[in-house]
C-alpha atoms as a PDB file:
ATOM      1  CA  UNK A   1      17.737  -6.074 -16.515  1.00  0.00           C
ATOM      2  CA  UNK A   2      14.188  -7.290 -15.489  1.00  0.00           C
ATOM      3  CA  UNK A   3      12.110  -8.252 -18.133  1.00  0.00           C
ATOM      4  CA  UNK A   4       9.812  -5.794 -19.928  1.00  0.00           C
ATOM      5  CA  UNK A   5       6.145  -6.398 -18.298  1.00  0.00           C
ATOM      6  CA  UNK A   6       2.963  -6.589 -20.529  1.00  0.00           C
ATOM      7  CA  UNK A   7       0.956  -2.975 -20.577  1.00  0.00           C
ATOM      8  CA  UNK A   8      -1.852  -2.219 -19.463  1.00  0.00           C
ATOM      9  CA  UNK A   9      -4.951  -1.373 -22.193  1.00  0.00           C
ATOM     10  CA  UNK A  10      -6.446   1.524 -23.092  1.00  0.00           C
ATOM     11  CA  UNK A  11      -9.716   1.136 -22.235  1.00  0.00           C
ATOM     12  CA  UNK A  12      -8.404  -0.459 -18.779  1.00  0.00           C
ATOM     13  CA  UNK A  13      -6.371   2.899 -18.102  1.00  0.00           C
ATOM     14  CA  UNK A  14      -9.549   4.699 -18.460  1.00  0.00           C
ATOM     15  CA  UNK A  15     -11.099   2.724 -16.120  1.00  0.00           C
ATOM     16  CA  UNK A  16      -8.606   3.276 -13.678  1.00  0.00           C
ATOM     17  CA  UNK A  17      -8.699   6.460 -13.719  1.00  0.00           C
ATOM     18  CA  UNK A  18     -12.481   6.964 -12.975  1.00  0.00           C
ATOM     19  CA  UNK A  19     -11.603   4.861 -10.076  1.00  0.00           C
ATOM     20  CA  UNK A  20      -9.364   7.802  -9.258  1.00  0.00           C
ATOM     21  CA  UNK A  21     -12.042  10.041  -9.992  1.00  0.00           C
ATOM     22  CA  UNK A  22      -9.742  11.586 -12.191  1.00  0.00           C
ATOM     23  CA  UNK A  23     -10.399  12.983 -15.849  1.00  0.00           C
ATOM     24  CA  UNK A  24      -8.551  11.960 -18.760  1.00  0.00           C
ATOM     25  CA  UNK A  25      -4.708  12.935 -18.304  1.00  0.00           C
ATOM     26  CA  UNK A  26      -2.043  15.033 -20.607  1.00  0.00           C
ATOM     27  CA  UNK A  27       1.115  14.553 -21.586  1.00  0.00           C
ATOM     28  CA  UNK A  28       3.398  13.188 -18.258  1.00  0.00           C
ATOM     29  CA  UNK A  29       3.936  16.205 -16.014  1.00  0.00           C
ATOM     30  CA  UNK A  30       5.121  16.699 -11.964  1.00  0.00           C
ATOM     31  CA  UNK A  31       1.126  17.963 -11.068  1.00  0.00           C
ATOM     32  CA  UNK A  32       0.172  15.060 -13.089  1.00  0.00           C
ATOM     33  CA  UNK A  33       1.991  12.279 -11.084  1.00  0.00           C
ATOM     34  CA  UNK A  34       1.291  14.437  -8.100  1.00  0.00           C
ATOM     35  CA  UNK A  35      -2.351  14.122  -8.708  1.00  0.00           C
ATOM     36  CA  UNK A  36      -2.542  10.628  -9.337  1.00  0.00           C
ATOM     37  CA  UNK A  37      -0.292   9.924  -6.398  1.00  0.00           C
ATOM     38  CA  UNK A  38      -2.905  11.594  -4.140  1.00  0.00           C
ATOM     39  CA  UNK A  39      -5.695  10.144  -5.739  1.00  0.00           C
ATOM     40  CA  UNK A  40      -4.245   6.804  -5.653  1.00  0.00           C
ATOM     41  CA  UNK A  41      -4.235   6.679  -2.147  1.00  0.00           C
ATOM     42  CA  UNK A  42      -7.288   8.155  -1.384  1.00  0.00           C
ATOM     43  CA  UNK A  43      -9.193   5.935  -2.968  1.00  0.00           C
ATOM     44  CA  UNK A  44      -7.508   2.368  -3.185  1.00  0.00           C
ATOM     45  CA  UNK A  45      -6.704   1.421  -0.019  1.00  0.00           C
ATOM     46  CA  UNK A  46      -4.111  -0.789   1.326  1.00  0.00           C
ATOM     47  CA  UNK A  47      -5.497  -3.952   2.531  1.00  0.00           C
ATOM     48  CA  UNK A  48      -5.027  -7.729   3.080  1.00  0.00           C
ATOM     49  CA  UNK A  49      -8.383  -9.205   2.127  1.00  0.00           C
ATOM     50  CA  UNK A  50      -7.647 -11.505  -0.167  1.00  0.00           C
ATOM     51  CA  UNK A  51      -4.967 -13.243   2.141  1.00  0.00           C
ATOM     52  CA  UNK A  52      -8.256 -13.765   4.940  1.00  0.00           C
ATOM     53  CA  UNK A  53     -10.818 -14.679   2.306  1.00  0.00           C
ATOM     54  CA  UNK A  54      -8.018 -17.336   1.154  1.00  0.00           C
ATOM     55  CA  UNK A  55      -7.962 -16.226  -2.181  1.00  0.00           C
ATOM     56  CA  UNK A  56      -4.512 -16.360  -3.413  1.00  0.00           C
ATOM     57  CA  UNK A  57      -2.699 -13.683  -5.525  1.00  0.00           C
ATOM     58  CA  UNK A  58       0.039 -12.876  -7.555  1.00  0.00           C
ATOM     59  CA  UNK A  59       2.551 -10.233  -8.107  1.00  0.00           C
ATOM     60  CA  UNK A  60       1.858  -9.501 -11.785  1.00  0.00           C
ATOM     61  CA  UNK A  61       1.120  -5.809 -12.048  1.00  0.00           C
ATOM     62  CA  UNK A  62      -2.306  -6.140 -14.701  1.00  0.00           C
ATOM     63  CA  UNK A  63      -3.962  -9.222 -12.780  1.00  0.00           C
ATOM     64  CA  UNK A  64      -3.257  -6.219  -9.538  1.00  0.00           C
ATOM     65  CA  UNK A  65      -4.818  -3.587 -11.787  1.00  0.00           C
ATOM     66  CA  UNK A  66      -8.017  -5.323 -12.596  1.00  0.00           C
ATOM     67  CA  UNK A  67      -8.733  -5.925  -8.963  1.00  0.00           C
ATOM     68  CA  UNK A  68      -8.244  -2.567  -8.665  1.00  0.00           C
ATOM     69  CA  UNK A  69     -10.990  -2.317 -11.179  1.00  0.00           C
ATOM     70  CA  UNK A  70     -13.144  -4.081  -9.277  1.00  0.00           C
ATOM     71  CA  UNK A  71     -13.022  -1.819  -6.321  1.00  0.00           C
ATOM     72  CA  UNK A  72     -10.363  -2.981  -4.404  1.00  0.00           C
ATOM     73  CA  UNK A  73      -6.854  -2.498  -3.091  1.00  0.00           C
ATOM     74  CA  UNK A  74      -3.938  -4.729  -2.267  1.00  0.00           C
ATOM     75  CA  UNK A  75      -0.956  -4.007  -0.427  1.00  0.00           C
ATOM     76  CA  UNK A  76       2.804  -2.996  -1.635  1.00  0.00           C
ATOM     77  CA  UNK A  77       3.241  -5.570  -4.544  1.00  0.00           C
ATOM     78  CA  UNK A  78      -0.493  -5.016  -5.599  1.00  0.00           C
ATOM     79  CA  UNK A  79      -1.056  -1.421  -5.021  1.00  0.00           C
ATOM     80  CA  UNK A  80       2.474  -0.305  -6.758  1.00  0.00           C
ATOM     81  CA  UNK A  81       2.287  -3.226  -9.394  1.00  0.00           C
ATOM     82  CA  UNK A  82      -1.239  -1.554 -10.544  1.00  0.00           C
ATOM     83  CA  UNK A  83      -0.106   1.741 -10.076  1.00  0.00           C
ATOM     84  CA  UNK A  84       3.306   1.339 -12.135  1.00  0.00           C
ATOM     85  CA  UNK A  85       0.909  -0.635 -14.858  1.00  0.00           C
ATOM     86  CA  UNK A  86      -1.190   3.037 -15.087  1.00  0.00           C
ATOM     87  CA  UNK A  87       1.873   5.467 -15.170  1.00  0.00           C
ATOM     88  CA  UNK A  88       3.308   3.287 -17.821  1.00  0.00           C
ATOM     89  CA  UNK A  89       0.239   3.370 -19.956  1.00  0.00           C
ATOM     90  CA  UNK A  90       0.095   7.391 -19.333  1.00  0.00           C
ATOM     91  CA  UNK A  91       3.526   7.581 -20.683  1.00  0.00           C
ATOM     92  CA  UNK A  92       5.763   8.075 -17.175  1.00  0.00           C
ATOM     93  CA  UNK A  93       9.439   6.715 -16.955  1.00  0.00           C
ATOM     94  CA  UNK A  94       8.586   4.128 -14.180  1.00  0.00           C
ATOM     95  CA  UNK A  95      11.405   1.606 -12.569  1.00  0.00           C
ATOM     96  CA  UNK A  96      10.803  -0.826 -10.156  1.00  0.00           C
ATOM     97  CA  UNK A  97      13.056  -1.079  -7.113  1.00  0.00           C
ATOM     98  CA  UNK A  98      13.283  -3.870  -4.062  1.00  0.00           C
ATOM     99  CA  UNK A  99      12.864  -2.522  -0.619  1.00  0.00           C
ATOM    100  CA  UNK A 100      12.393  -3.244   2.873  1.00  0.00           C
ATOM    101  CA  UNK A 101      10.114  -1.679   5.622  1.00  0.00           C
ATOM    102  CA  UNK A 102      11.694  -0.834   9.106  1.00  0.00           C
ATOM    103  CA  UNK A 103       9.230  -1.987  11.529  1.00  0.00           C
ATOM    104  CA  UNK A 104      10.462  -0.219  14.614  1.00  0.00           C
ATOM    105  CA  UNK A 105      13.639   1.813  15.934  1.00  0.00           C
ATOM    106  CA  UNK A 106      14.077  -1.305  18.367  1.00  0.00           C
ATOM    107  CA  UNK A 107      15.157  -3.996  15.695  1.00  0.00           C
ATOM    108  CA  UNK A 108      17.591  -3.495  12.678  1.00  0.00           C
ATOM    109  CA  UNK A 109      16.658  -2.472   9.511  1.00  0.00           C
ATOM    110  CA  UNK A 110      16.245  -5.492   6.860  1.00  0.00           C
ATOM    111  CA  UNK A 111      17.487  -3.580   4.118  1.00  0.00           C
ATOM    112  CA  UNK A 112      16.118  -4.410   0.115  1.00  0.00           C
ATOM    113  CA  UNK A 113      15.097  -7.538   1.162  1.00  0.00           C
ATOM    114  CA  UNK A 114      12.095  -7.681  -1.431  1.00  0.00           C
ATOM    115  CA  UNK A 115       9.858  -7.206   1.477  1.00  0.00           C
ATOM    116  CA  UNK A 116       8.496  -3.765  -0.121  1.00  0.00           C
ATOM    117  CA  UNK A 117       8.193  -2.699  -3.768  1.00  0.00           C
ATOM    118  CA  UNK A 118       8.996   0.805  -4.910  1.00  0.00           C
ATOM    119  CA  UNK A 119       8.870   2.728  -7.508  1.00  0.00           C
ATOM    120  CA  UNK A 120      10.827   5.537  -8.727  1.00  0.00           C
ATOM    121  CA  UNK A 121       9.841   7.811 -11.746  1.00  0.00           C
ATOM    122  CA  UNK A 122      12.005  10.403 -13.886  1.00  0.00           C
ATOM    123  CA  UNK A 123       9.941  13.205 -14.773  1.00  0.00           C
ATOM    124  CA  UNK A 124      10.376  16.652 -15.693  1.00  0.00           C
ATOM    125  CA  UNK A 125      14.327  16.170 -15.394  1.00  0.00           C
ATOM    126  CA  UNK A 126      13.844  14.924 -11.915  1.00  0.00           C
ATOM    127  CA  UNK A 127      13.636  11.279  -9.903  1.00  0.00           C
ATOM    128  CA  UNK A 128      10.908  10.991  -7.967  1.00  0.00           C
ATOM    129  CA  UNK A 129       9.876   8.493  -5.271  1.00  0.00           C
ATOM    130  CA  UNK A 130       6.755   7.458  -5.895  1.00  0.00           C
ATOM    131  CA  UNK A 131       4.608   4.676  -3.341  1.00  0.00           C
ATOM    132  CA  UNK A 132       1.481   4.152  -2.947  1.00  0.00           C
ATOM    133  CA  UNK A 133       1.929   0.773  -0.801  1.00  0.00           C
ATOM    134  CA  UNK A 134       2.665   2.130   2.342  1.00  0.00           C
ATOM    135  CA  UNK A 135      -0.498   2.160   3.654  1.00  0.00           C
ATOM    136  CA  UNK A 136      -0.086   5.680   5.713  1.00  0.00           C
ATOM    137  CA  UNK A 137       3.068   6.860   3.446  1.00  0.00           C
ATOM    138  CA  UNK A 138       3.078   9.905   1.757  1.00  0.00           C
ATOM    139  CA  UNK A 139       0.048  11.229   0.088  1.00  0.00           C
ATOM    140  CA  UNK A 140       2.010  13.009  -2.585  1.00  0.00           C
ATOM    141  CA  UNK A 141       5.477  11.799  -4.756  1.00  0.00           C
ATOM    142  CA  UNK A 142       8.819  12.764  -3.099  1.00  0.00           C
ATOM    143  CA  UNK A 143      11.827  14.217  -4.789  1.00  0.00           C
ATOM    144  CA  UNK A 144      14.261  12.168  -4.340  1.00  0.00           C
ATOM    145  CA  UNK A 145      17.028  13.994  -3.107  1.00  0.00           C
ATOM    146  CA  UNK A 146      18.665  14.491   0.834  1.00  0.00           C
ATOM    147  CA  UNK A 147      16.449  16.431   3.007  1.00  0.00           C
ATOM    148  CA  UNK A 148      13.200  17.005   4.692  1.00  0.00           C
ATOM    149  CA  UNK A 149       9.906  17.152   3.198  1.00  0.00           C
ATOM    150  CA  UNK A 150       6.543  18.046   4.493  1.00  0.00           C
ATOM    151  CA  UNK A 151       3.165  16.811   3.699  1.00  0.00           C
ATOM    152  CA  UNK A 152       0.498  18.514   5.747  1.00  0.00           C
ATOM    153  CA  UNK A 153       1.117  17.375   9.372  1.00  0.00           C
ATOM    154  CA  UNK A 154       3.541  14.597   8.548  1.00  0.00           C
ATOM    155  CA  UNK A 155       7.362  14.842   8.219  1.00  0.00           C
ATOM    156  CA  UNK A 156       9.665  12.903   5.697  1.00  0.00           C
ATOM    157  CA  UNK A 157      13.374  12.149   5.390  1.00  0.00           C
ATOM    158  CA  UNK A 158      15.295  10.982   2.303  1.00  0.00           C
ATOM    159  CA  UNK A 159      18.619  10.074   2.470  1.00  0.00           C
ATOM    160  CA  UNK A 160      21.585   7.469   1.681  1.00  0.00           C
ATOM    161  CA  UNK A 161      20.730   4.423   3.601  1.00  0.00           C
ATOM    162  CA  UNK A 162      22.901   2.763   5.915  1.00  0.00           C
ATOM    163  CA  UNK A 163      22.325  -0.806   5.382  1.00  0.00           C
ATOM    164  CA  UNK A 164      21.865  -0.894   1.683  1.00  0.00           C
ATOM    165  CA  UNK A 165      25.070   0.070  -0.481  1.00  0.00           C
ATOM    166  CA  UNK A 166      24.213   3.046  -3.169  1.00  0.00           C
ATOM    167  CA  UNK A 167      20.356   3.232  -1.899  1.00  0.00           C
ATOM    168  CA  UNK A 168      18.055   4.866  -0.519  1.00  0.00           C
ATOM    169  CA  UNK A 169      16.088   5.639   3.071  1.00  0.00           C
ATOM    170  CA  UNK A 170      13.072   7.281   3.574  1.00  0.00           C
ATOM    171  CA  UNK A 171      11.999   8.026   7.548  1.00  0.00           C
ATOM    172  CA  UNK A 172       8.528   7.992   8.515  1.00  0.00           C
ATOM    173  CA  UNK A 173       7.141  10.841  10.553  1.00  0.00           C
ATOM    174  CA  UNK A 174       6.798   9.395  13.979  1.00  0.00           C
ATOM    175  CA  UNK A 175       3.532   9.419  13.937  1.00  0.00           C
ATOM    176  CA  UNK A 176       3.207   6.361  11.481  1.00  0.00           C
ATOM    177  CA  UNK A 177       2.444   2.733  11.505  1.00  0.00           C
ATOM    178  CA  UNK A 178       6.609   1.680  10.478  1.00  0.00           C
ATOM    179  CA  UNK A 179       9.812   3.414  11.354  1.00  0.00           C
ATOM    180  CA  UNK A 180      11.125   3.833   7.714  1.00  0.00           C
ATOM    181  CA  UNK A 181      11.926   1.689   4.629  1.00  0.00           C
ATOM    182  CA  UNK A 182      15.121   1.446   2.465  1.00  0.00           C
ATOM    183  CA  UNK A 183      15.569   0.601  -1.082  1.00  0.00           C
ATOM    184  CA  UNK A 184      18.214  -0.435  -4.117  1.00  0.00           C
ATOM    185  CA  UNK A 185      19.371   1.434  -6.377  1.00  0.00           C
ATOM    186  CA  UNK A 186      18.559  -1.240  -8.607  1.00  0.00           C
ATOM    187  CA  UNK A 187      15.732  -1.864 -11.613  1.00  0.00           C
ATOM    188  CA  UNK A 188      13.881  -4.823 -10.685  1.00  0.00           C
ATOM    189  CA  UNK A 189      11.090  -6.595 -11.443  1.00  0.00           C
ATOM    190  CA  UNK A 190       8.158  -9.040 -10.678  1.00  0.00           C
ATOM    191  CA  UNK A 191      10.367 -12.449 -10.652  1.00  0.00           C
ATOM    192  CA  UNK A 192      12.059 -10.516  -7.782  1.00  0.00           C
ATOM    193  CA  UNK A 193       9.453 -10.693  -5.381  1.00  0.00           C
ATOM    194  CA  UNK A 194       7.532 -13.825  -5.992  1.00  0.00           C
ATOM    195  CA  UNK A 195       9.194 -15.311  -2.706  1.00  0.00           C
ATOM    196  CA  UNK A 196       8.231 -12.506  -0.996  1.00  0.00           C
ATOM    197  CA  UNK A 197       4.666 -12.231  -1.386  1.00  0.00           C
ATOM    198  CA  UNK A 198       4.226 -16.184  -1.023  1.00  0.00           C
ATOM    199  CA  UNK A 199       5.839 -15.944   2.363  1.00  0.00           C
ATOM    200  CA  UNK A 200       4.228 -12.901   2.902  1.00  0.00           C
ATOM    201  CA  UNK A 201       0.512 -14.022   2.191  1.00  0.00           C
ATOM    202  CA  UNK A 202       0.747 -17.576   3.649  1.00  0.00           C
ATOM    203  CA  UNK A 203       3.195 -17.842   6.170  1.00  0.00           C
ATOM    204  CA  UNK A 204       1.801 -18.423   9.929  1.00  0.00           C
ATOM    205  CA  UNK A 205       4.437 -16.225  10.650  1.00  0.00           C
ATOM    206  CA  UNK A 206       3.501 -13.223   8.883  1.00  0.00           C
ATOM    207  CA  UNK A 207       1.706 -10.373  10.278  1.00  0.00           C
ATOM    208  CA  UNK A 208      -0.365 -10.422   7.264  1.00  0.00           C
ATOM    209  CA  UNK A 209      -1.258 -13.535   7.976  1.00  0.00           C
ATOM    210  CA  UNK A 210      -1.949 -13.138  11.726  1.00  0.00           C
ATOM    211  CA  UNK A 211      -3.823  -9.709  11.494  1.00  0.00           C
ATOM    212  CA  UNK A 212      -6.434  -8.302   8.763  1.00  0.00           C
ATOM    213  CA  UNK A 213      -4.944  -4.609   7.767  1.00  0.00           C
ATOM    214  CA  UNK A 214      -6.907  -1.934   5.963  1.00  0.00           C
ATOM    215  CA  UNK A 215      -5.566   1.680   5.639  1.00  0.00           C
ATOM    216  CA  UNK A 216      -6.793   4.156   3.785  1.00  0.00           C
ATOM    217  CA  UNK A 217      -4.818   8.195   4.126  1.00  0.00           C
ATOM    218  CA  UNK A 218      -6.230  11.539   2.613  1.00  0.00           C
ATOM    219  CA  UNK A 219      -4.927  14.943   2.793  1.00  0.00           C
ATOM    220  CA  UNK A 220      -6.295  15.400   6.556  1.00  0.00           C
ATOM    221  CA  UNK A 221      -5.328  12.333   8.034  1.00  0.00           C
ATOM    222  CA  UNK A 222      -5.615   8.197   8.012  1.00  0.00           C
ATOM    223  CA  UNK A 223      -8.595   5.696   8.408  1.00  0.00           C
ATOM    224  CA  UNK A 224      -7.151   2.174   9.888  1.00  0.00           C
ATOM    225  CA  UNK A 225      -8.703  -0.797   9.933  1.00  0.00           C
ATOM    226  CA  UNK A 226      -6.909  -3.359  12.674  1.00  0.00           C
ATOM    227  CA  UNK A 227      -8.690  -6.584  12.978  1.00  0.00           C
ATOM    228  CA  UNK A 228     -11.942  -5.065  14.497  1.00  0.00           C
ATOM    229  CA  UNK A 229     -10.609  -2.091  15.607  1.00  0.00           C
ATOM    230  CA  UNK A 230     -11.517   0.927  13.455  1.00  0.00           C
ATOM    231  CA  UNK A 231      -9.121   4.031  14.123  1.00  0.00           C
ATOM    232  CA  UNK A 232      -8.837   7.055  12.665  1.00  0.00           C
ATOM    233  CA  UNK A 233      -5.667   9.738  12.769  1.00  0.00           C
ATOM    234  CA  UNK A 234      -5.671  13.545  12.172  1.00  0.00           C
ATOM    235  CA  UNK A 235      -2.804  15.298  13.103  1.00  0.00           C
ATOM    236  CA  UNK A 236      -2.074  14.891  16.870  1.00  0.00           C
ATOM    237  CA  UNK A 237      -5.311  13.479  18.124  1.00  0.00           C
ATOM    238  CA  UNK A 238      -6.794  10.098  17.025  1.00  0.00           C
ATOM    239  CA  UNK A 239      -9.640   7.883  18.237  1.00  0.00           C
ATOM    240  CA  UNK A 240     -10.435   4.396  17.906  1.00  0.00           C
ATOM    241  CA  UNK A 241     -13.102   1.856  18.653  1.00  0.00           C
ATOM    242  CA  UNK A 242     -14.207  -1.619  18.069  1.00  0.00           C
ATOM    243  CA  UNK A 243     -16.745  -3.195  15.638  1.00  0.00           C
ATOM    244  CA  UNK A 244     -18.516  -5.999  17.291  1.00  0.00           C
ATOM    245  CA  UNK A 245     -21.406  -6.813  14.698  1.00  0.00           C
ATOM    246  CA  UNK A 246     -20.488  -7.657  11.369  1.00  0.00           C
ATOM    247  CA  UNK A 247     -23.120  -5.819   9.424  1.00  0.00           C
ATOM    248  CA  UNK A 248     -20.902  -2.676  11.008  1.00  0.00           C
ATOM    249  CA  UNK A 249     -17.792  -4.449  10.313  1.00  0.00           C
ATOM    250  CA  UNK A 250     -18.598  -4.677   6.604  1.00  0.00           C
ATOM    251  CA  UNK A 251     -19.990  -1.156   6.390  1.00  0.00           C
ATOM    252  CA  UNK A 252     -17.045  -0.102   7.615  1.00  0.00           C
ATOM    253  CA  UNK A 253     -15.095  -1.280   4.967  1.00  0.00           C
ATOM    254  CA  UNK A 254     -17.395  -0.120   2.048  1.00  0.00           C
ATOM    255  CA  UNK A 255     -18.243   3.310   3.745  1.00  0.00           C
ATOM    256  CA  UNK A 256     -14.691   4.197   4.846  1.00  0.00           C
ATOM    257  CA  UNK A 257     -12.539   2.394   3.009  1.00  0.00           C
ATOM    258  CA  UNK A 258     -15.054   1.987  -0.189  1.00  0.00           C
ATOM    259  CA  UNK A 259     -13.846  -1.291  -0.925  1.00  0.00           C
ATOM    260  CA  UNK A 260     -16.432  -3.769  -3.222  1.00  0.00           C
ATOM    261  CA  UNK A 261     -16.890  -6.718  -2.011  1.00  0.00           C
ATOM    262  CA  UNK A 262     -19.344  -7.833  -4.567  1.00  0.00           C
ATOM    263  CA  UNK A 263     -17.401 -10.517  -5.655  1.00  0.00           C
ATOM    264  CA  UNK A 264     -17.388 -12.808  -2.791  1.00  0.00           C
ATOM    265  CA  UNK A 265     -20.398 -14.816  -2.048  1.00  0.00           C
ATOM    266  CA  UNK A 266     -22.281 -14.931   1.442  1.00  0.00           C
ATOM    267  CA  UNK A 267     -20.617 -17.869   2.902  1.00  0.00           C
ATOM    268  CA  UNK A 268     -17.363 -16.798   1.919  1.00  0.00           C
ATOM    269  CA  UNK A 269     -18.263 -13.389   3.819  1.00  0.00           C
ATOM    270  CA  UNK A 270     -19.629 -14.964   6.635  1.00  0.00           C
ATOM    271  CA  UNK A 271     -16.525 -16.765   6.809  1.00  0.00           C
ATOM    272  CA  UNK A 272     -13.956 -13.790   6.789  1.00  0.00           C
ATOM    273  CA  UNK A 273     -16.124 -12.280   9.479  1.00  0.00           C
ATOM    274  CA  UNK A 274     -15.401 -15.530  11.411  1.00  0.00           C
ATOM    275  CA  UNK A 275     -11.976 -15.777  11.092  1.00  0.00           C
ATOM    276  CA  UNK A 276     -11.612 -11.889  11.689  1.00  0.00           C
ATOM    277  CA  UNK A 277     -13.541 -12.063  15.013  1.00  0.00           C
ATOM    278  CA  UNK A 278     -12.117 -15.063  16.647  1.00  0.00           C
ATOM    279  CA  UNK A 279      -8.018 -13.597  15.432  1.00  0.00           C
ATOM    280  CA  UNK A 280      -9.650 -10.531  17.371  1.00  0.00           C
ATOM    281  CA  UNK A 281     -10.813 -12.229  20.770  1.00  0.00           C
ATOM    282  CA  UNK A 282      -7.497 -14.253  20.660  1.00  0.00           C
ATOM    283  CA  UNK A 283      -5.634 -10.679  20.496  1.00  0.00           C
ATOM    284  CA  UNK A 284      -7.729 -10.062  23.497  1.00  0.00           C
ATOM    285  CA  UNK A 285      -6.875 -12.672  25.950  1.00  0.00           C
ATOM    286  CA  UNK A 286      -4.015 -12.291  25.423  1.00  0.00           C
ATOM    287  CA  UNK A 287      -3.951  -8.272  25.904  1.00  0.00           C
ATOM    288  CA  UNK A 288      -5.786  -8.821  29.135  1.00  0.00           C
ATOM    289  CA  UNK A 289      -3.363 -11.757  30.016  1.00  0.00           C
ATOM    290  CA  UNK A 290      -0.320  -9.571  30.103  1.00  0.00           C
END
């Protein structure tokens, strides 16, 4: 078994949830974790800052939570570290789980390769899969059982998956940014994905690496922040365009995304605007090169 992680404080859960722009929560419940769920990602987005402002991070769930605090986000490790750090503290059976996002239908599923962090929690007498670091996932917790599920205009799948023995596979509508994601059956913990996240956050090879990322869903659709392309998706019809000043640029990501920035310094700004543009033009040429 992984070992038992340190909790998160009082006066820190409170905190977080004014950052949900929630009030001060009962007992655990199903509306409760469906509420937080939502809130969660309405509010924190996922995003790969930190990697572009060459800051470097960690996996433990409480350093996670107090950038959350802070006004910012993170992506899977980060954003369900925190979140499993605030269930825990409210009281909610949470396990950890490794997983693996499926890209796209063309390549083969990785399978719990440690890639993704889930969560699962048991509440009310029922499992629930709860993830908040997909970036356009679900807005709301799924029961986790076989069948179809229906948020607003997206569609789910759970099931057995195919490529990980006794787990799990969740299908994205076909409308999102990945093609699914699969997860064990086993508890896991932070140890687990400290490879992960290194190769993840420093690799030239990564996409997180390669490509600033910002998402941000609500109940009527999701904001998406791609290099210096800002896009938005509701339903069927989307629109996108590209920021080309970075006074807009940063707006953007305080206005839409409401992410505080207020604890990087100029230069270090004016350098992630840098870096961010020229990763952009490079995209370009080679766009209009094809």
């Amino acid at each position: 078994m992984p070992a038992p992680m340190n909790q998160l404080s009082a006066a820190d859960a409170e905190r977080y949830l004014i950052r949900l722009g929630l009030p001060v929560q009962g007992p655990p419940s199903v509306a409760g974790l469906r509420a937080l769920h939502a809130a969660h990602v309405e509010r924190v987005p996922y995003e790969t800052l930190e990697i572009h402002l060459g800051r470097p991070t960690t996996v433990d769930p409480l350093e996670s939570a107090a950038r959350v605090l802070r006004g910012r986000g993170g992506y899977c490790f980060h954003l369900n570290g925190a979140f499993s750090a605030l269930l825990r503290r409210l009281g909610y059976d949470v396990t950890w789980h490794r997983g693996g996002v499926h890209g796209s239908p063309s390549e083969p599923a990785p399978g719990a390769v440690a890639t993704h962090l889930v969560l699962t929690v048991v509440c009310e007498g029922s499992r629930w899969l709860v993830d908040v670091g997909l970036g356009d996932g679900p807005l709301e917790p799924l029961p986790l059982r076989t069948g179809s599920h229906r948020q607003g205009d997206m569609a789910y799948r759970l099931g057995p998956s195919a490529v990980v023995p006794g787990g799990w596979r969740f299908d994205h509508d076909p409308s999102g940014t990945f093609h699914g994601m699969d997860f064990a059956p086993a508890p896991a913990g932070p140890a687990d994905f400290v490879d992960q996240h290194r190769h993840l956050s420093t690799s030239p090879e990564s996409g997180f690496v390669r490509t600033l990322s910002v998402l941000r869903r609500d109940a009527r659709g999701v904001d998406e922040l791609t290099g210096c392309v800002l896009g938005r998706t509701t339903g069927a019809a989307s629109s996108k365009r590209e920021l080309t000043a970075p006074g807009e640029w940063f707006a953007v990501l305080e206005g839409v995304f409401g992410l505080d920035l207020g604890d990087t310094t100029r230069h270090q700004r004016e350098a992630l605007w840098t870096r961010v543009r020229a990763s952009h033009e490079q995209w370009q040429a080679v766009r209009q090169s094809a």
